[in-house]
PDB file of N, CA and C in Angstrom:
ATOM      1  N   UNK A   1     190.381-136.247 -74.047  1.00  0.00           N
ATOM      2  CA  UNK A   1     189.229-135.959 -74.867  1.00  0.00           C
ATOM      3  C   UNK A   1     188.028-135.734 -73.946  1.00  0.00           C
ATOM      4  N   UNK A   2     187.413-134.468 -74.407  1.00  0.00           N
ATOM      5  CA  UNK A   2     185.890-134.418 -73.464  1.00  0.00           C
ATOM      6  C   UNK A   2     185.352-135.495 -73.430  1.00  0.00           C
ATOM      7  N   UNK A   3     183.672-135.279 -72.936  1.00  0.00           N
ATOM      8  CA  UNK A   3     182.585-135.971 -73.046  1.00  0.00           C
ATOM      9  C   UNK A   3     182.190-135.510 -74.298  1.00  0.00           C
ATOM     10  N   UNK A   4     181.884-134.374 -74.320  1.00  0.00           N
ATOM     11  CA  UNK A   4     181.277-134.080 -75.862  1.00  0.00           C
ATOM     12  C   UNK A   4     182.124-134.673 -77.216  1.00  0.00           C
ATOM     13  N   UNK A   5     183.197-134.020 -77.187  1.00  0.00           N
ATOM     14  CA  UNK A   5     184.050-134.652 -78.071  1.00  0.00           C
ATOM     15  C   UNK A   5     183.989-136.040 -78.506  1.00  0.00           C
ATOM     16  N   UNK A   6     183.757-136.814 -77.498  1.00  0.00           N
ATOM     17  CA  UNK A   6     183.815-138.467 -77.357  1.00  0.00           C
ATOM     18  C   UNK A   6     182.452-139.200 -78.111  1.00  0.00           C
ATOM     19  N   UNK A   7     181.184-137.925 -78.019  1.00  0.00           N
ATOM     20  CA  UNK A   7     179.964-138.223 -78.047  1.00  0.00           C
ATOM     21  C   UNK A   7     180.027-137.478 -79.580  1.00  0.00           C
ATOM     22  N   UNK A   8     180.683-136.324 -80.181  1.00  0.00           N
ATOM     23  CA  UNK A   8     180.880-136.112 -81.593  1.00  0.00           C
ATOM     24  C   UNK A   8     180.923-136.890 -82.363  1.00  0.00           C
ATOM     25  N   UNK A   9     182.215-137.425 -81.992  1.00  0.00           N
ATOM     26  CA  UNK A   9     183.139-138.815 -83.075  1.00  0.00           C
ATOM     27  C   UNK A   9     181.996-139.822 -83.170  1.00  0.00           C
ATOM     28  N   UNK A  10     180.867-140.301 -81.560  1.00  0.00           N
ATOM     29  CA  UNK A  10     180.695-141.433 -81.745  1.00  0.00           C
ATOM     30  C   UNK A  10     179.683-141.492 -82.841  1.00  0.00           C
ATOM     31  N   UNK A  11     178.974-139.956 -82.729  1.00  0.00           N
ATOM     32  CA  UNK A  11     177.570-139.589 -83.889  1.00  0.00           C
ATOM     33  C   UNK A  11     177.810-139.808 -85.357  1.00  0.00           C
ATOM     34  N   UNK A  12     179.087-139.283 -85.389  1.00  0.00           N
ATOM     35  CA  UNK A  12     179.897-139.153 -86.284  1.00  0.00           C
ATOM     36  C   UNK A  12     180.307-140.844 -87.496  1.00  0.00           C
ATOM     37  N   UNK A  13     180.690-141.453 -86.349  1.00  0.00           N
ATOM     38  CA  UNK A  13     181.018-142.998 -86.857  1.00  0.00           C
ATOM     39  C   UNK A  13     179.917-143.379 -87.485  1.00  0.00           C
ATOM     40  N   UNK A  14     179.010-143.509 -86.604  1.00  0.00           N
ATOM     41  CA  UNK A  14     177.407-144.021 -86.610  1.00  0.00           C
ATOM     42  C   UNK A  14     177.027-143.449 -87.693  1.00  0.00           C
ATOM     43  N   UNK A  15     177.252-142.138 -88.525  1.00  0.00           N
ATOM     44  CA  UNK A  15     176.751-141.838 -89.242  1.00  0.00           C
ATOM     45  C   UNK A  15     177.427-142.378 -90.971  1.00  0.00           C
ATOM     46  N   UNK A  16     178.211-142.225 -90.582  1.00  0.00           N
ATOM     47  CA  UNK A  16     179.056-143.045 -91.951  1.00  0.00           C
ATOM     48  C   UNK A  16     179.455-144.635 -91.514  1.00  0.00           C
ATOM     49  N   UNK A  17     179.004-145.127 -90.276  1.00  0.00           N
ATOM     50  CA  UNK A  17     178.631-146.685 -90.468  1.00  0.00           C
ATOM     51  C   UNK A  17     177.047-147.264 -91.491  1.00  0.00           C
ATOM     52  N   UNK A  18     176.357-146.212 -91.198  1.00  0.00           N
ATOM     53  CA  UNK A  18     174.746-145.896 -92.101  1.00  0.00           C
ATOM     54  C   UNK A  18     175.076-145.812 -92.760  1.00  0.00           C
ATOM     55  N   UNK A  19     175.793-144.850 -93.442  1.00  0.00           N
ATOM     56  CA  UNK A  19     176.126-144.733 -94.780  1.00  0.00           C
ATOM     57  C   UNK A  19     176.402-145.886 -95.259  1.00  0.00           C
ATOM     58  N   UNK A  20     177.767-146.396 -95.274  1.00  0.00           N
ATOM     59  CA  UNK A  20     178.334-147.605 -95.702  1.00  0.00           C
ATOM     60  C   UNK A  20     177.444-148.844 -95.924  1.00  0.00           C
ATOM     61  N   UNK A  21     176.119-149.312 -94.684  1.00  0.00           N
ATOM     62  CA  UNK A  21     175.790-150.371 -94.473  1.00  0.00           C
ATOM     63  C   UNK A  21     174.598-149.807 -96.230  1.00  0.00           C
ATOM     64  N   UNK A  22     173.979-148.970 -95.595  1.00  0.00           N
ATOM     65  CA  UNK A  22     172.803-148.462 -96.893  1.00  0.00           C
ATOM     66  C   UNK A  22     173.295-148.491 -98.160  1.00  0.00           C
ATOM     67  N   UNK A  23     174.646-148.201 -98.843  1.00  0.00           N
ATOM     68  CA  UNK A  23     175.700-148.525 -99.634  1.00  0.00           C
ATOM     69  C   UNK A  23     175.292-149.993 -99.847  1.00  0.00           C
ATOM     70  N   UNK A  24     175.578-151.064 -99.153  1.00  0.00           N
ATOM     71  CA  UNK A  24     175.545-152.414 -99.454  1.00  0.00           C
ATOM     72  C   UNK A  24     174.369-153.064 -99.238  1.00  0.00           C
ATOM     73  N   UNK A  25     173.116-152.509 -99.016  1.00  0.00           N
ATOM     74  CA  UNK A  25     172.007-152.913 -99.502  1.00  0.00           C
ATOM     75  C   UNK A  25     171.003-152.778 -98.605  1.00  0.00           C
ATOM     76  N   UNK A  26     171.848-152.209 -96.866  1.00  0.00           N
ATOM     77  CA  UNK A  26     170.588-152.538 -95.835  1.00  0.00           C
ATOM     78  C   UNK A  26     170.246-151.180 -95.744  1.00  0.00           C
ATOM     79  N   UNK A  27     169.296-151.274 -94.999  1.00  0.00           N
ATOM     80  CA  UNK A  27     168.168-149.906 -94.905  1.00  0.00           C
ATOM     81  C   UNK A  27     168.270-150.435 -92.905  1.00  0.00           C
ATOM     82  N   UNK A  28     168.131-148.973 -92.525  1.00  0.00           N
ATOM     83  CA  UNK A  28     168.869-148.502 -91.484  1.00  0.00           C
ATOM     84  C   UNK A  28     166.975-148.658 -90.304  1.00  0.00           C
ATOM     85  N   UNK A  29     166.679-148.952 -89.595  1.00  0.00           N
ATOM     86  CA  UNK A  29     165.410-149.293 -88.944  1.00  0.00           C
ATOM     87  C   UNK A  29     165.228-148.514 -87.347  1.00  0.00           C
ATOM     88  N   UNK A  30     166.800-148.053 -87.318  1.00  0.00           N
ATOM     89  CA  UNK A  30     166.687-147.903 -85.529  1.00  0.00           C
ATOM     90  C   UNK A  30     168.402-146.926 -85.535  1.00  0.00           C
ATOM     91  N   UNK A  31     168.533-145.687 -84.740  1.00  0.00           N
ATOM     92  CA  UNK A  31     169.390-145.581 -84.593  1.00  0.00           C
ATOM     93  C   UNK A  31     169.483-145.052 -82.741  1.00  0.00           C
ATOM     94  N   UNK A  32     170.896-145.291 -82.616  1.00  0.00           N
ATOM     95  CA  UNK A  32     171.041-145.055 -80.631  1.00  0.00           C
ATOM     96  C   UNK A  32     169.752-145.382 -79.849  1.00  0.00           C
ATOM     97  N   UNK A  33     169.277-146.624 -79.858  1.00  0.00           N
ATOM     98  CA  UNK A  33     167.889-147.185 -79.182  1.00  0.00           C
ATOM     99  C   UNK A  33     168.480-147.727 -77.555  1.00  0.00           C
ATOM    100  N   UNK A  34     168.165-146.878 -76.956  1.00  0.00           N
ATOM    101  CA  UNK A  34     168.621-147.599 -75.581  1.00  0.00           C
ATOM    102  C   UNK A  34     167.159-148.064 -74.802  1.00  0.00           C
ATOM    103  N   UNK A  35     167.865-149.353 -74.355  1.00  0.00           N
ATOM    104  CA  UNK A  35     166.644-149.643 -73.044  1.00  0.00           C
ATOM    105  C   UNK A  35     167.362-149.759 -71.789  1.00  0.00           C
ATOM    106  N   UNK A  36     166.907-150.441 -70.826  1.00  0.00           N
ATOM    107  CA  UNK A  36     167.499-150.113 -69.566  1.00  0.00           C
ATOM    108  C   UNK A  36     168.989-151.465 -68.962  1.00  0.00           C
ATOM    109  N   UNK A  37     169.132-151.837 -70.020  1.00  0.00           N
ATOM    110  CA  UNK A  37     170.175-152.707 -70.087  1.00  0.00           C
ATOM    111  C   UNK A  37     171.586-152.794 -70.824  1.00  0.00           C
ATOM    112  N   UNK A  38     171.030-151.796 -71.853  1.00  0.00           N
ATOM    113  CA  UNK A  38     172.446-151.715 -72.913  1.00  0.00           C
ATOM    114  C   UNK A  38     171.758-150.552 -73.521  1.00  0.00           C
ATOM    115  N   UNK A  39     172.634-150.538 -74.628  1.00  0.00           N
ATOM    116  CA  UNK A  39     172.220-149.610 -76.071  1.00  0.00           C
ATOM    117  C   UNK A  39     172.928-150.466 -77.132  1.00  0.00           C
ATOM    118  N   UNK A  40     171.706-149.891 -78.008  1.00  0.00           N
ATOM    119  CA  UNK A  40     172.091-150.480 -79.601  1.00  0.00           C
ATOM    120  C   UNK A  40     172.463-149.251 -80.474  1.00  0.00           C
ATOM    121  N   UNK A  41     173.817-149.004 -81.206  1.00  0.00           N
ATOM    122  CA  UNK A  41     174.001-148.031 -82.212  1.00  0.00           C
ATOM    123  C   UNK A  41     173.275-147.867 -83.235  1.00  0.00           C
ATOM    124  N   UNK A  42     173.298-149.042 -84.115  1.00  0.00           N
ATOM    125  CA  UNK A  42     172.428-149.124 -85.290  1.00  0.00           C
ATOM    126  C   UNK A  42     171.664-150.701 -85.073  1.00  0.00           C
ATOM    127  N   UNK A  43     170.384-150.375 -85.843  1.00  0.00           N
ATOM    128  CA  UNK A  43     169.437-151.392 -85.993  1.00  0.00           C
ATOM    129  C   UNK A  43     169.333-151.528 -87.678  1.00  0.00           C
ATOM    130  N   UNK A  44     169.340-152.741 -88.360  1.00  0.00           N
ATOM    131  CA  UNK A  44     169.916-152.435 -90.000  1.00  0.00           C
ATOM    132  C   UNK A  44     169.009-153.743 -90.392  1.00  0.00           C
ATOM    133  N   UNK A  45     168.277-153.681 -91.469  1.00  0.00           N
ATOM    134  CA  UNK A  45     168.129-155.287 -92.273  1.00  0.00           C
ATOM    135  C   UNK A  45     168.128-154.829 -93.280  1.00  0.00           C
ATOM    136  N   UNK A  46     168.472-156.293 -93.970  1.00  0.00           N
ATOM    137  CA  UNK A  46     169.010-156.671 -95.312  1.00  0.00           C
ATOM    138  C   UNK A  46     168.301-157.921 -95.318  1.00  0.00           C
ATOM    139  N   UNK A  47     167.015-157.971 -96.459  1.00  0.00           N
ATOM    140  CA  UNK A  47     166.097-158.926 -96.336  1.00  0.00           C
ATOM    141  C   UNK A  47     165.667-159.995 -95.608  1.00  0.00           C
ATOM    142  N   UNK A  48     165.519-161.097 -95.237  1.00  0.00           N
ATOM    143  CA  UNK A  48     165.140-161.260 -93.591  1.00  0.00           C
ATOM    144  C   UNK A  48     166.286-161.405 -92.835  1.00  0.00           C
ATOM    145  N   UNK A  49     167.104-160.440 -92.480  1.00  0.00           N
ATOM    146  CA  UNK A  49     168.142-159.937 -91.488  1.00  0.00           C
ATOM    147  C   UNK A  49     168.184-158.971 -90.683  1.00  0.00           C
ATOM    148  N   UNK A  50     167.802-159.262 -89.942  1.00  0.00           N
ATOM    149  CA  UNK A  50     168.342-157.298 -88.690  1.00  0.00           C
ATOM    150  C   UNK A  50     169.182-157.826 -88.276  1.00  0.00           C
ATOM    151  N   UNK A  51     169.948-156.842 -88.521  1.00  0.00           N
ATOM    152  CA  UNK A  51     171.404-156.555 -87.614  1.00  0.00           C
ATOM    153  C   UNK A  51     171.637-155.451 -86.317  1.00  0.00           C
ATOM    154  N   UNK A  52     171.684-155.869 -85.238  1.00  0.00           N
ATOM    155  CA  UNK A  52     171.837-155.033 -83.714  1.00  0.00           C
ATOM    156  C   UNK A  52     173.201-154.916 -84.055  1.00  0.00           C
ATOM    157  N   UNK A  53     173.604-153.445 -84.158  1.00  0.00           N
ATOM    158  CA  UNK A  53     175.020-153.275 -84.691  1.00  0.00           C
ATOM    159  C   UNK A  53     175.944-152.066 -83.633  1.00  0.00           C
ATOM    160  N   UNK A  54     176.923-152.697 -83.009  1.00  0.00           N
ATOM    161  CA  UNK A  54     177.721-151.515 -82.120  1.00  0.00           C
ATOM    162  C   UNK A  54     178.750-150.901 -83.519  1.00  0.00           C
ATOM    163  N   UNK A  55     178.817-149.357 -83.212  1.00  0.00           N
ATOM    164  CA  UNK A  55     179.461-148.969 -83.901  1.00  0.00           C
ATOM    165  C   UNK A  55     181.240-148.718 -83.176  1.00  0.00           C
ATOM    166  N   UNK A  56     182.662-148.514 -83.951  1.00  0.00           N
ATOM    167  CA  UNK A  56     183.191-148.253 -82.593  1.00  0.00           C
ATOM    168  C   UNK A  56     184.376-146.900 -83.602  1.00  0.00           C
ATOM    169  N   UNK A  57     184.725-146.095 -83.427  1.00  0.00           N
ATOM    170  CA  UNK A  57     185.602-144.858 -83.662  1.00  0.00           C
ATOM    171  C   UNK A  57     186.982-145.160 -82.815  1.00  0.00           C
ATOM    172  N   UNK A  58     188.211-145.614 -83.995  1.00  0.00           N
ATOM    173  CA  UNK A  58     188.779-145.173 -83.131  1.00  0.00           C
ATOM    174  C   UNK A  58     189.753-144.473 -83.864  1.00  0.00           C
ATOM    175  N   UNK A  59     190.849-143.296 -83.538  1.00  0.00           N
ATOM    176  CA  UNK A  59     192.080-142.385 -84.200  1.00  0.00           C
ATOM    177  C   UNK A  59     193.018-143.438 -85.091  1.00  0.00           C
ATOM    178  N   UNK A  60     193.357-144.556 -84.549  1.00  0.00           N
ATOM    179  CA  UNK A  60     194.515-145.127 -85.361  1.00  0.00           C
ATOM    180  C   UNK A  60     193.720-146.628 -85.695  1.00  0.00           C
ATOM    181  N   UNK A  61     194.121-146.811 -86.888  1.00  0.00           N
ATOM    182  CA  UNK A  61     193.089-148.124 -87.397  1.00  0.00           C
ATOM    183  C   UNK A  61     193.904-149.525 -86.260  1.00  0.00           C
ATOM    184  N   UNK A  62     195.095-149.280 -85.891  1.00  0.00           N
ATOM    185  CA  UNK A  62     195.784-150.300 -84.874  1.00  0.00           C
ATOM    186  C   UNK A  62     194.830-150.614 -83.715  1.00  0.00           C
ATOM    187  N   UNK A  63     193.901-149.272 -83.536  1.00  0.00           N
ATOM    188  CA  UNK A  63     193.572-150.128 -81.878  1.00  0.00           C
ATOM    189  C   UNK A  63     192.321-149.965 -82.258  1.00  0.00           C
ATOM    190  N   UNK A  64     191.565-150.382 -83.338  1.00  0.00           N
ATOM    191  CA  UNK A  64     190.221-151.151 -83.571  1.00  0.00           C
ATOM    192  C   UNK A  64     189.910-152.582 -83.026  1.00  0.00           C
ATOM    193  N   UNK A  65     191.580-153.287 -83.450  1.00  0.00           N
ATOM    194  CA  UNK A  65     191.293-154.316 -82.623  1.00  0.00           C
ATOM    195  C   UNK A  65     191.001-154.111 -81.128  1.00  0.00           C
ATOM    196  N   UNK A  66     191.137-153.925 -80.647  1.00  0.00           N
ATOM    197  CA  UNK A  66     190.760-154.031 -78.612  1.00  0.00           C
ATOM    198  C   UNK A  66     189.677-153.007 -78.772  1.00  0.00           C
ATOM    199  N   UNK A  67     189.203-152.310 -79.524  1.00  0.00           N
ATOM    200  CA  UNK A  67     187.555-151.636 -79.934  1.00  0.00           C
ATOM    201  C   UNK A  67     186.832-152.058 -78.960  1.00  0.00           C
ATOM    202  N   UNK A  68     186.629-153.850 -79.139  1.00  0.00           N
ATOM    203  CA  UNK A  68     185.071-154.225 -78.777  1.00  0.00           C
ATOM    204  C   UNK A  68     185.527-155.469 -77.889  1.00  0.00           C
ATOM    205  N   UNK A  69     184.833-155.944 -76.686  1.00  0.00           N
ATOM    206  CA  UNK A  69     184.990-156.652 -75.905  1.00  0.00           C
ATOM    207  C   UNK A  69     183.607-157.558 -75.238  1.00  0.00           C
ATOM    208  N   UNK A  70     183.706-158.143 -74.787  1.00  0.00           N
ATOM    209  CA  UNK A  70     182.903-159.473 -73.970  1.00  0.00           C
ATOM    210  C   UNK A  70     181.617-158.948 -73.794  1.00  0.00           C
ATOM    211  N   UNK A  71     182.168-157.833 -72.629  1.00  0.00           N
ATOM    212  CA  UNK A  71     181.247-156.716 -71.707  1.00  0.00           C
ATOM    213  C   UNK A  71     180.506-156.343 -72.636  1.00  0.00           C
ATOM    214  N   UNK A  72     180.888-155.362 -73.469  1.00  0.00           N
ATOM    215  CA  UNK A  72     179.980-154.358 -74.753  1.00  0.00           C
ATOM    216  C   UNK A  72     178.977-155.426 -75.207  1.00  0.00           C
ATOM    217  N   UNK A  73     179.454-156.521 -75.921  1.00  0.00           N
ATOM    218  CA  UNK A  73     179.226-157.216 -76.935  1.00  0.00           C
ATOM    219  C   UNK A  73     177.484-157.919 -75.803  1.00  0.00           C
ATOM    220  N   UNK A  74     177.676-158.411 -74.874  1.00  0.00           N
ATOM    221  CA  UNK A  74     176.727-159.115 -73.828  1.00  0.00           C
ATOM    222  C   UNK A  74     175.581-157.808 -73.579  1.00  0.00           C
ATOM    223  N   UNK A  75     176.198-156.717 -73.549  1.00  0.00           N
ATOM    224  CA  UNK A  75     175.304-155.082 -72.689  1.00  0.00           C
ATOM    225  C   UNK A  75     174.395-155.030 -74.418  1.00  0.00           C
ATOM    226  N   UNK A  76     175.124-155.276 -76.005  1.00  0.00           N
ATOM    227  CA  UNK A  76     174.496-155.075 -76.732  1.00  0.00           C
ATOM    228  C   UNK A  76     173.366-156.443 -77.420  1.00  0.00           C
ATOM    229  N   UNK A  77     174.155-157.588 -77.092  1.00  0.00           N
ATOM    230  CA  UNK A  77     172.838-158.670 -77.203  1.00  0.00           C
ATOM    231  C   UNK A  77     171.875-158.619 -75.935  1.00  0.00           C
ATOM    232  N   UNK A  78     171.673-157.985 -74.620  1.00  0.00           N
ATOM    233  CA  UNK A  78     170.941-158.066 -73.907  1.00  0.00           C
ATOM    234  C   UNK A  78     170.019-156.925 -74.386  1.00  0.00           C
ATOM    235  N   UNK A  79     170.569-155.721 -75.107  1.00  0.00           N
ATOM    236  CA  UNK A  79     169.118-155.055 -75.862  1.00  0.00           C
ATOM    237  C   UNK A  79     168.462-155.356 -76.656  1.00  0.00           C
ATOM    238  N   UNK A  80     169.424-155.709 -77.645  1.00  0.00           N
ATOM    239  CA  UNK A  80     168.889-156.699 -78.658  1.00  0.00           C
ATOM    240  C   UNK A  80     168.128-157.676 -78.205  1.00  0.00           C
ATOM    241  N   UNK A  81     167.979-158.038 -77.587  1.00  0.00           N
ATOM    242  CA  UNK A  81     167.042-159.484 -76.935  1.00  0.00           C
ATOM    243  C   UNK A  81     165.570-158.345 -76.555  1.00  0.00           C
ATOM    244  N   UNK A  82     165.548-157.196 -75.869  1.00  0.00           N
ATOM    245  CA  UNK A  82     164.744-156.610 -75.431  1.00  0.00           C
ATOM    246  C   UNK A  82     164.038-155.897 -76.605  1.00  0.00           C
ATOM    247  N   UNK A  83     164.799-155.264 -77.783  1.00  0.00           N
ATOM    248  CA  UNK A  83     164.223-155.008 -78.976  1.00  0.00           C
ATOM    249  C   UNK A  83     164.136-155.412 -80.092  1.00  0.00           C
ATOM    250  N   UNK A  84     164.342-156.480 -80.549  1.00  0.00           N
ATOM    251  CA  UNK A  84     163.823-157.306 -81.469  1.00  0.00           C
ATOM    252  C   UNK A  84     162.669-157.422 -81.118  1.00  0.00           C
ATOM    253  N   UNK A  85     161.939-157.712 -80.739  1.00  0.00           N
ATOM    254  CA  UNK A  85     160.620-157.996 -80.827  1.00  0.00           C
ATOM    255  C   UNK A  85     159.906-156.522 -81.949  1.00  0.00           C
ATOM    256  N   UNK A  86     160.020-155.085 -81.543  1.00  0.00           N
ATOM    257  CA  UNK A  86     160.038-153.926 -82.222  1.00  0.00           C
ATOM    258  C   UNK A  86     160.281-154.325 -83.551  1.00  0.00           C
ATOM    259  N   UNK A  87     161.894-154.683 -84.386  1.00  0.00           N
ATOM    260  CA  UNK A  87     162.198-154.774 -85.275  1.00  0.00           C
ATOM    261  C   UNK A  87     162.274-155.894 -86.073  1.00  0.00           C
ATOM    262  N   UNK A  88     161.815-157.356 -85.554  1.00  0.00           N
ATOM    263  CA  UNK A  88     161.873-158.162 -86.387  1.00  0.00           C
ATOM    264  C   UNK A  88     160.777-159.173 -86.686  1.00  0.00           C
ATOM    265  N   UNK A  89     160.420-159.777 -87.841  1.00  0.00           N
ATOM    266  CA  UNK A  89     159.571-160.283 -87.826  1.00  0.00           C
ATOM    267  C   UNK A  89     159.376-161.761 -87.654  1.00  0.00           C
ATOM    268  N   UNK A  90     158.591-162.917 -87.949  1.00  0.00           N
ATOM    269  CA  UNK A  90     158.669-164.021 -87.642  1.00  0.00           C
ATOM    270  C   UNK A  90     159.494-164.984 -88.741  1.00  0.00           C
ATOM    271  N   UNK A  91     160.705-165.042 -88.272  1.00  0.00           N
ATOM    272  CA  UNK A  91     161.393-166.379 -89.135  1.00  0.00           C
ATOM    273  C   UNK A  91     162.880-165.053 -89.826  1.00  0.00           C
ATOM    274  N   UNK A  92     162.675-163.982 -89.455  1.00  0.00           N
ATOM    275  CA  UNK A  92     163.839-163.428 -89.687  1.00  0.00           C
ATOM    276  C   UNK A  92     165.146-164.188 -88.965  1.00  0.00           C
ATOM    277  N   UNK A  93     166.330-163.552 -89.363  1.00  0.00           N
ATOM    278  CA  UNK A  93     167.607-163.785 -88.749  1.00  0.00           C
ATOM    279  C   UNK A  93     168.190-162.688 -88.059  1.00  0.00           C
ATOM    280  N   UNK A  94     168.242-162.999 -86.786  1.00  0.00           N
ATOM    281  CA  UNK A  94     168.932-161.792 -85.594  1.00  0.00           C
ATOM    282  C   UNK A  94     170.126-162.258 -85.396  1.00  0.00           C
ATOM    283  N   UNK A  95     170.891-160.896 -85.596  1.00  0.00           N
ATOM    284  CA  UNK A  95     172.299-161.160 -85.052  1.00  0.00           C
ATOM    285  C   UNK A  95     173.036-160.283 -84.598  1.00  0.00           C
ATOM    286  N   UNK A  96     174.113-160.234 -84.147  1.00  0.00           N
ATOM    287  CA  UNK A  96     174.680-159.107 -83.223  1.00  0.00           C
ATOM    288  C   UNK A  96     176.363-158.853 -84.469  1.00  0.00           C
ATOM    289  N   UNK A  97     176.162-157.384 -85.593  1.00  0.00           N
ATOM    290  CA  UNK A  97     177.847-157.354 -85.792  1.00  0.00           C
ATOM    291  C   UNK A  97     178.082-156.115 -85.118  1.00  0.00           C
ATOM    292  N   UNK A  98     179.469-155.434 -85.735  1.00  0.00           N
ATOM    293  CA  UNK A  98     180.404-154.216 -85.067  1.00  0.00           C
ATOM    294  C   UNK A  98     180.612-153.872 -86.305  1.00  0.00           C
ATOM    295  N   UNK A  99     180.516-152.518 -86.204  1.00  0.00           N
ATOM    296  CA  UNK A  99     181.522-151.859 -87.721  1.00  0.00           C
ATOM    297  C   UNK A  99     181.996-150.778 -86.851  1.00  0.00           C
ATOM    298  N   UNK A 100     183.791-150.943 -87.409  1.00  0.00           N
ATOM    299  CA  UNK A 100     184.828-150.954 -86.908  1.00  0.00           C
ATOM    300  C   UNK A 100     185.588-149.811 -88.050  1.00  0.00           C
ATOM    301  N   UNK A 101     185.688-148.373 -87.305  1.00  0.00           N
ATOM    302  CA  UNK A 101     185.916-147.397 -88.533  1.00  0.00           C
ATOM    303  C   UNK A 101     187.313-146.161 -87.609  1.00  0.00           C
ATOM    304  N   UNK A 102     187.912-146.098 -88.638  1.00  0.00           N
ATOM    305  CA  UNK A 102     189.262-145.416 -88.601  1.00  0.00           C
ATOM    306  C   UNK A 102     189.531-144.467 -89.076  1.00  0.00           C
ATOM    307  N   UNK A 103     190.136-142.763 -89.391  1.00  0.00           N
ATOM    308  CA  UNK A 103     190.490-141.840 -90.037  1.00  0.00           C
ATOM    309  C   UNK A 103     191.018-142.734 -91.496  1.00  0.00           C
ATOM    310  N   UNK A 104     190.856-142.139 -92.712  1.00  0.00           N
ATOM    311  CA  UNK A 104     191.436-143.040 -94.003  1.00  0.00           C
ATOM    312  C   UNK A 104     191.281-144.445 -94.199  1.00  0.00           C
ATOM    313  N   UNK A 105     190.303-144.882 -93.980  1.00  0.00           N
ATOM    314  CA  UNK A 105     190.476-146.130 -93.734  1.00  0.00           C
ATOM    315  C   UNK A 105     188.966-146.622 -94.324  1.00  0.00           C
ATOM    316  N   UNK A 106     188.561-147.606 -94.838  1.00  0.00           N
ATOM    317  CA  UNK A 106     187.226-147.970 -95.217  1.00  0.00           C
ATOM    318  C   UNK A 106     186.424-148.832 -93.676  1.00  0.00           C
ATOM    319  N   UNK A 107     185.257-148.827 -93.599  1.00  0.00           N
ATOM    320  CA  UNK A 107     184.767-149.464 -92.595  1.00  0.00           C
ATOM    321  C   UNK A 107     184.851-150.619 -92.595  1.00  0.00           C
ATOM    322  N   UNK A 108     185.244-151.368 -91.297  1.00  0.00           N
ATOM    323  CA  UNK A 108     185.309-152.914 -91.287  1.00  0.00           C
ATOM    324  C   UNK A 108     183.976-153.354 -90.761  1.00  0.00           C
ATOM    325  N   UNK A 109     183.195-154.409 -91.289  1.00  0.00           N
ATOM    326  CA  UNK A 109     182.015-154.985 -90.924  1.00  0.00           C
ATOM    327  C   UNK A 109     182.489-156.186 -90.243  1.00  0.00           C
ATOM    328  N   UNK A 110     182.119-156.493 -89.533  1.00  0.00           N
ATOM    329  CA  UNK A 110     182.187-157.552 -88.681  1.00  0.00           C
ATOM    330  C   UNK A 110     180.679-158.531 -88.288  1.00  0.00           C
ATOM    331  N   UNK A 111     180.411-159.334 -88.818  1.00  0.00           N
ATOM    332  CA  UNK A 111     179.309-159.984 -89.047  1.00  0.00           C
ATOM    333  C   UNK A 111     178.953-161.396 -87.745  1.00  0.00           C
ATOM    334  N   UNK A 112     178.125-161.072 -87.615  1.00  0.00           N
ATOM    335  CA  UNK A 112     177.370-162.404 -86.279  1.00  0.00           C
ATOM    336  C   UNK A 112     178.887-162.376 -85.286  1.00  0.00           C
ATOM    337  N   UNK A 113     178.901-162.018 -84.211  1.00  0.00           N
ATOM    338  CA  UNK A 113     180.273-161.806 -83.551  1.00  0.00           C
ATOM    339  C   UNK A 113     179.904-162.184 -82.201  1.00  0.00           C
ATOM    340  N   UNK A 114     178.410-162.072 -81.925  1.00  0.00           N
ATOM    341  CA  UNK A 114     177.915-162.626 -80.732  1.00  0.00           C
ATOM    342  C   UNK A 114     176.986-164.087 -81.051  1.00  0.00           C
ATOM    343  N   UNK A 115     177.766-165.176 -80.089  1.00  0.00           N
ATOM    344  CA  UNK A 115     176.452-165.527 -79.732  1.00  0.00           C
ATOM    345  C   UNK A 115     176.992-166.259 -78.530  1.00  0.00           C
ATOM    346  N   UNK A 116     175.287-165.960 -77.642  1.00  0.00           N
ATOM    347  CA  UNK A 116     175.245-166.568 -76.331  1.00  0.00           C
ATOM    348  C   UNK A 116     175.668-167.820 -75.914  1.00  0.00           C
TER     349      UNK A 116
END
């Protein structure tokens, strides 16, 4: 698979991970926000909640599991640590999920999955 190709799918996920999350009540605040430590896919709250959210694409819903790992998960709470301040307010709840999406398949949310 190209680079482009790789960078299609990932726009792609991200875009019907929005969908889905806006579906269940959150409103979308931030999308592909990089700082110089990580990147965040989606930035999402749902009344005092932001969610720093990696999105992940993969062809067969089997290897969603091994999707997301240690590394990712640390590269995306270390932005999150750098942009929250931007998106959240005082006494909200920050947390780090994954939504986890497959050809035919509904999106899996994966909720608070990090913590330090």
């Amino acid at each position: 698979m190209t680079r482009a190709t790789a960078e299609a799918r990932g726009r792609m996920a991200e875009r019907r991970a929005a969908w889905w999350l806006r579906l269940h009540g959150w409103r979308i605040l931030g999308k592909r926000l990089r700082v110089p430590v990580g990147e965040v896919d989606l930035i999402a709250r749902r009344g005092r909640t932001v969610a720093f959210i990696e999105v992940k694409w993969r062809d067969r819903a089997a290897d969603l599991d091994l999707a997301i790992d240690q590394y990712r998960l640390r590269r995306v709470a270390a932005a999150a640590e750098m942009l929250h301040p931007r998106f959240a307010r005082p006494h909200d709840a920050i947390r780090i999920d994954v939504m986890l999406l497959a050809p035919r398949r509904l999106p899996r949310h994966l909720i608070h999955v990090w913590q330090p």
